[in-house]
C-alpha atoms as a PDB file:
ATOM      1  CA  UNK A   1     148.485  75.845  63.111  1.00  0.00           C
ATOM      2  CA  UNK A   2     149.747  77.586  66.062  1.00  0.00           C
ATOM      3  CA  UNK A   3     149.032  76.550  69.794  1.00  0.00           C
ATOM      4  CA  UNK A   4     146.859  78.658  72.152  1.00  0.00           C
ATOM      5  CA  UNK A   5     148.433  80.235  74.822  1.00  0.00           C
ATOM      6  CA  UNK A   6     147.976  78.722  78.404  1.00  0.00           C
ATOM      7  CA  UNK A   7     146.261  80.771  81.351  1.00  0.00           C
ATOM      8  CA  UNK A   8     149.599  81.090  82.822  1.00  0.00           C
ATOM      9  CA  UNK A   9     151.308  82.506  79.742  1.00  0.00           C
ATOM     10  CA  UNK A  10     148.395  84.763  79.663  1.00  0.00           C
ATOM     11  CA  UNK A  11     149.001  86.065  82.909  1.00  0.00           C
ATOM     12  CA  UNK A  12     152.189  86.630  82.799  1.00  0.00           C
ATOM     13  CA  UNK A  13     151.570  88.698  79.568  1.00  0.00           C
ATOM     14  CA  UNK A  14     148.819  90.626  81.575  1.00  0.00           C
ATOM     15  CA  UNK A  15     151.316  91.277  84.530  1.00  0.00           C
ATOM     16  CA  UNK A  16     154.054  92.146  82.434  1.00  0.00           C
ATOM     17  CA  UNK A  17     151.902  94.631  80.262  1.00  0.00           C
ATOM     18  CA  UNK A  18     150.587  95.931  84.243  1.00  0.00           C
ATOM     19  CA  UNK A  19     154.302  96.024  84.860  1.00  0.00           C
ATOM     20  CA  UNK A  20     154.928  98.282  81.815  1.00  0.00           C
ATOM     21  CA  UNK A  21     152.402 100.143  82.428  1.00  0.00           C
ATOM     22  CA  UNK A  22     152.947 100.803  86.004  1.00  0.00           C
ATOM     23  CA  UNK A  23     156.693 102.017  84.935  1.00  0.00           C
ATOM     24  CA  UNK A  24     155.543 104.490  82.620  1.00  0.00           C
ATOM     25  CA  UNK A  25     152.990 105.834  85.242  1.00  0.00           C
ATOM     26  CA  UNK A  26     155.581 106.684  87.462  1.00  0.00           C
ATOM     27  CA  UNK A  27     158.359 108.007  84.865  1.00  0.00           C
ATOM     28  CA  UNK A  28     155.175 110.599  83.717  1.00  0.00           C
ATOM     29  CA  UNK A  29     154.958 111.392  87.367  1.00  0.00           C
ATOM     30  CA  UNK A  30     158.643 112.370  87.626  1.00  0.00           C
ATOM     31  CA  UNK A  31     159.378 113.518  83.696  1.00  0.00           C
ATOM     32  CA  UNK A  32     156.201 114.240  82.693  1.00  0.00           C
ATOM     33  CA  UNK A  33     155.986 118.035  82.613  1.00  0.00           C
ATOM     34  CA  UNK A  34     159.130 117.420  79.672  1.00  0.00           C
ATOM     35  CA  UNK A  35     157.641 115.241  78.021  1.00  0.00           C
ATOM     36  CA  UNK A  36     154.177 117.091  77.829  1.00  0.00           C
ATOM     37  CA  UNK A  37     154.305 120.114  78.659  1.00  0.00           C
ATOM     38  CA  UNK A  38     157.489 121.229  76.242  1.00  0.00           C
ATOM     39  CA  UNK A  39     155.533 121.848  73.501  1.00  0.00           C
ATOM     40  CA  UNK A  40     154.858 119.815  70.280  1.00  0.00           C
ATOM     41  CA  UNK A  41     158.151 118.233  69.405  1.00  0.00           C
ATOM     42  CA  UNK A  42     157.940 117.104  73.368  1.00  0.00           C
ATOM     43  CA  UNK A  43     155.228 115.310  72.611  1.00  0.00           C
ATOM     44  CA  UNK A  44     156.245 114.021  69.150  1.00  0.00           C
ATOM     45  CA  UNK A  45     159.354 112.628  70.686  1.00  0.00           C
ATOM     46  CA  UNK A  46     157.590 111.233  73.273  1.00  0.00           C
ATOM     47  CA  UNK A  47     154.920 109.612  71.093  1.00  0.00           C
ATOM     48  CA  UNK A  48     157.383 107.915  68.707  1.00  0.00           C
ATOM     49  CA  UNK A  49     159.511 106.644  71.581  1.00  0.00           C
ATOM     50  CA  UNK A  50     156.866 105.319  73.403  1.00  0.00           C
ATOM     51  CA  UNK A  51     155.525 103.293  70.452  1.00  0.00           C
ATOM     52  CA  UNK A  52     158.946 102.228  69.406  1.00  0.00           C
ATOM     53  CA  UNK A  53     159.354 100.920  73.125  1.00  0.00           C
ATOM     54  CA  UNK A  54     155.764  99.187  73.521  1.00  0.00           C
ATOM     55  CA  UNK A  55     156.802  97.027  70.225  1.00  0.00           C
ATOM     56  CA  UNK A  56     160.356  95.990  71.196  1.00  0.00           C
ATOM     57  CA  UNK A  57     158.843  94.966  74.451  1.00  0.00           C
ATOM     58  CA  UNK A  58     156.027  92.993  72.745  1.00  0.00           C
ATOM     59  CA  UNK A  59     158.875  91.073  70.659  1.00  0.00           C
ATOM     60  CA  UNK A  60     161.304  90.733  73.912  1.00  0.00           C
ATOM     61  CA  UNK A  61     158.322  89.334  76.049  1.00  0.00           C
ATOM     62  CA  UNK A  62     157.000  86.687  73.448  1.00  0.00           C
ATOM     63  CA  UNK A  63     160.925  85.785  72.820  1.00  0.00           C
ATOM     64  CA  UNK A  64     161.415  85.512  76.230  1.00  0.00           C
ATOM     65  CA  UNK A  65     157.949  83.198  76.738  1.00  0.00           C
ATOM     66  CA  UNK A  66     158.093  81.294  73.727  1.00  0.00           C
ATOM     67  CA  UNK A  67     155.233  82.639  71.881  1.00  0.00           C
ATOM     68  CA  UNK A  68     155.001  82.539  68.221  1.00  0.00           C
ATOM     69  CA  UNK A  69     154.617  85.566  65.946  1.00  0.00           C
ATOM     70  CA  UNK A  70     150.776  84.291  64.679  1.00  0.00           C
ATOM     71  CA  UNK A  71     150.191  85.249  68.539  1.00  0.00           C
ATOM     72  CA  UNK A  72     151.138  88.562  68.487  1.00  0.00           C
ATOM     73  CA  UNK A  73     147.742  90.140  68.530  1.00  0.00           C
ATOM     74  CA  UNK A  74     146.154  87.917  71.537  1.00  0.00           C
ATOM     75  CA  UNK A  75     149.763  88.668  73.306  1.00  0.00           C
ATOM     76  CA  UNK A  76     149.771  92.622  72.560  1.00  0.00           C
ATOM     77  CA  UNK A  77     145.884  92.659  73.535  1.00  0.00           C
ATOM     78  CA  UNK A  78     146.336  91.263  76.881  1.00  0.00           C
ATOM     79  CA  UNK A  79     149.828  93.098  77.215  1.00  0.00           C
ATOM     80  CA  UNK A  80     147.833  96.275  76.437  1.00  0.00           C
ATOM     81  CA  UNK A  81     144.634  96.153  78.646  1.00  0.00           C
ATOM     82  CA  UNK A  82     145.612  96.721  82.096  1.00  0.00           C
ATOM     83  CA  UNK A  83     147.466  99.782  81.269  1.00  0.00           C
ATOM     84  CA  UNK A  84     144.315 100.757  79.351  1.00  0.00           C
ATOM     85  CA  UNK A  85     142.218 100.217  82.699  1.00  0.00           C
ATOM     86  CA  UNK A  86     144.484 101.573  84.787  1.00  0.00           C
ATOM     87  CA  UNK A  87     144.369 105.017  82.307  1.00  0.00           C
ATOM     88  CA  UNK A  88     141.109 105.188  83.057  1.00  0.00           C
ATOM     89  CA  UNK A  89     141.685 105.852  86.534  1.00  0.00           C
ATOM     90  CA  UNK A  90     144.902 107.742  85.861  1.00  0.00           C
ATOM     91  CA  UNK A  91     142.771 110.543  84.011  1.00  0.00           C
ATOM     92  CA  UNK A  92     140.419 110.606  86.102  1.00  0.00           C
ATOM     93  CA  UNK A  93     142.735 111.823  88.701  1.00  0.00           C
ATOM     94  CA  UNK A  94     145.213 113.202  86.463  1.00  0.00           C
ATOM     95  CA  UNK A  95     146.367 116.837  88.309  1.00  0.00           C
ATOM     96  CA  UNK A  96     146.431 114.887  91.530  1.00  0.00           C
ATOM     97  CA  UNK A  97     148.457 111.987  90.478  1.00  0.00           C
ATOM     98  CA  UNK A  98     150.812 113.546  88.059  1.00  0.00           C
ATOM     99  CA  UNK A  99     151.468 116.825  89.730  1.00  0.00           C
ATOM    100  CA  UNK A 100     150.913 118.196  85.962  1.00  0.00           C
ATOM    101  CA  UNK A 101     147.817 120.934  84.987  1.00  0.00           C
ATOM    102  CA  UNK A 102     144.447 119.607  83.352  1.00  0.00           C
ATOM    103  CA  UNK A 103     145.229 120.284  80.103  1.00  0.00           C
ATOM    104  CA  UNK A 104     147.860 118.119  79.779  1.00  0.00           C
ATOM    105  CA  UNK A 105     145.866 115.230  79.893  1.00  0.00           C
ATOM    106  CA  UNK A 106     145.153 115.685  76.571  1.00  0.00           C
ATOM    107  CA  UNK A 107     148.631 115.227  75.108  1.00  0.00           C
ATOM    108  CA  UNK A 108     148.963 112.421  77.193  1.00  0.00           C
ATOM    109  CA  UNK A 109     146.168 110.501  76.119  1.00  0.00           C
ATOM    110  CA  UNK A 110     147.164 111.123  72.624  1.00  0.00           C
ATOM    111  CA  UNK A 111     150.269 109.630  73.203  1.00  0.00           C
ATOM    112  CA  UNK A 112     149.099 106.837  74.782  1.00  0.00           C
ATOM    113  CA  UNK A 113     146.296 106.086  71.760  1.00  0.00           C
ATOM    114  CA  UNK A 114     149.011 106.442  69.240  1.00  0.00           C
ATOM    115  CA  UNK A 115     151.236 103.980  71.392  1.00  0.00           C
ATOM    116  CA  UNK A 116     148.314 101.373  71.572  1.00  0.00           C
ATOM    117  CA  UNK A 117     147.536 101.640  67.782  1.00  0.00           C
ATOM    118  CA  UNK A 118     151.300 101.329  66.764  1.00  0.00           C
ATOM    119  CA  UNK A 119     151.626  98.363  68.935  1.00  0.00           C
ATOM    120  CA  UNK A 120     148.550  96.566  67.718  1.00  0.00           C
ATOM    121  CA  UNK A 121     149.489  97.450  64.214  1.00  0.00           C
ATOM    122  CA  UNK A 122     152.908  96.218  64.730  1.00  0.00           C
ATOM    123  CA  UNK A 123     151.120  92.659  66.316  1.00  0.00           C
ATOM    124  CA  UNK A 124     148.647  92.216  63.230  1.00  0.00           C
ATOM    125  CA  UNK A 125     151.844  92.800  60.891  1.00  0.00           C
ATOM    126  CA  UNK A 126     153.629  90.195  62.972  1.00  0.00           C
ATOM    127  CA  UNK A 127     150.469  87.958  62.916  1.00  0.00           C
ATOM    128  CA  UNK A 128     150.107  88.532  59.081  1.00  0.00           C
ATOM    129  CA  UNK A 129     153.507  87.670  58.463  1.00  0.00           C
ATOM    130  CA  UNK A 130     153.622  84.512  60.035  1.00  0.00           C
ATOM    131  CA  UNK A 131     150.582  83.580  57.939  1.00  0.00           C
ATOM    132  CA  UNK A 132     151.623  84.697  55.021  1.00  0.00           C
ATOM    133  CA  UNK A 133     152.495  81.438  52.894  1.00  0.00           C
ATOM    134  CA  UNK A 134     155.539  81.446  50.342  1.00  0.00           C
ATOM    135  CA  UNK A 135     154.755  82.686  47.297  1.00  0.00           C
ATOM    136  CA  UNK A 136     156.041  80.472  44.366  1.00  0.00           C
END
């Protein structure tokens, strides 16, 4: 049986997935009208990168804090819902803050669903796997 994780592990999980989050705003600030507004392979490239990125950074942060695989979920959760909050205001003021037309909020928030369900599948495969007991 695994350990919980601590407050203090917790947030720095949280501040790391603010972090993260925080990052990205700004690159979609700068890049976004490429990565958005180029059309559908734009977006597909953007999607799959993102999600790629969001799981090595859940496996480099719970290497680099000592958490164990069985944790991934709780870690990726936590990770996961500042950026989720702070996409709520994002939207919300989405020509303003991005510099980028209405519409686009729409591939955006795709890509950032797709990137939160690839990284919590990725944690509940980690999870699973670090369960799973040897088969004979």
């Amino acid at each position: 049986m695994t350990s919980s994780l601590s407050r203090g592990q917790l947030g720095v999980f949280a501040l790391l997935g603010f972090g993260v989050w925080l990052s990205g705003a700004v690159m979609f600030r700068f890049g976004g009208h490429l990565m958005f507004e180029s059309g559908p392979w734009g977006v597909l490239i953007s999607a799959v990168v993102i999600a790629a990125s969001v799981c090595l950074l859940l496996n480099a942060s719970m290497s680099w804090r000592g958490a164990s695989a069985a944790q991934a979920v709780t870690v990726a959760v936590v990770m996961a819902l500042p950026g989720l909050f702070g996409d709520v205001l994002y939207i919300l003021a989405f020509p303003l803050i991005t510099g980028l037309r209405t519409l686009t909020a729409i591939p955006y928030a795709a890509v950032i669903v797709f990137g939160n369900a690839v990284l919590f599948a990725f944690a509940l495969l980690r999870a699973e796997t670090a369960h799973a007991t040897p088969s004979p």
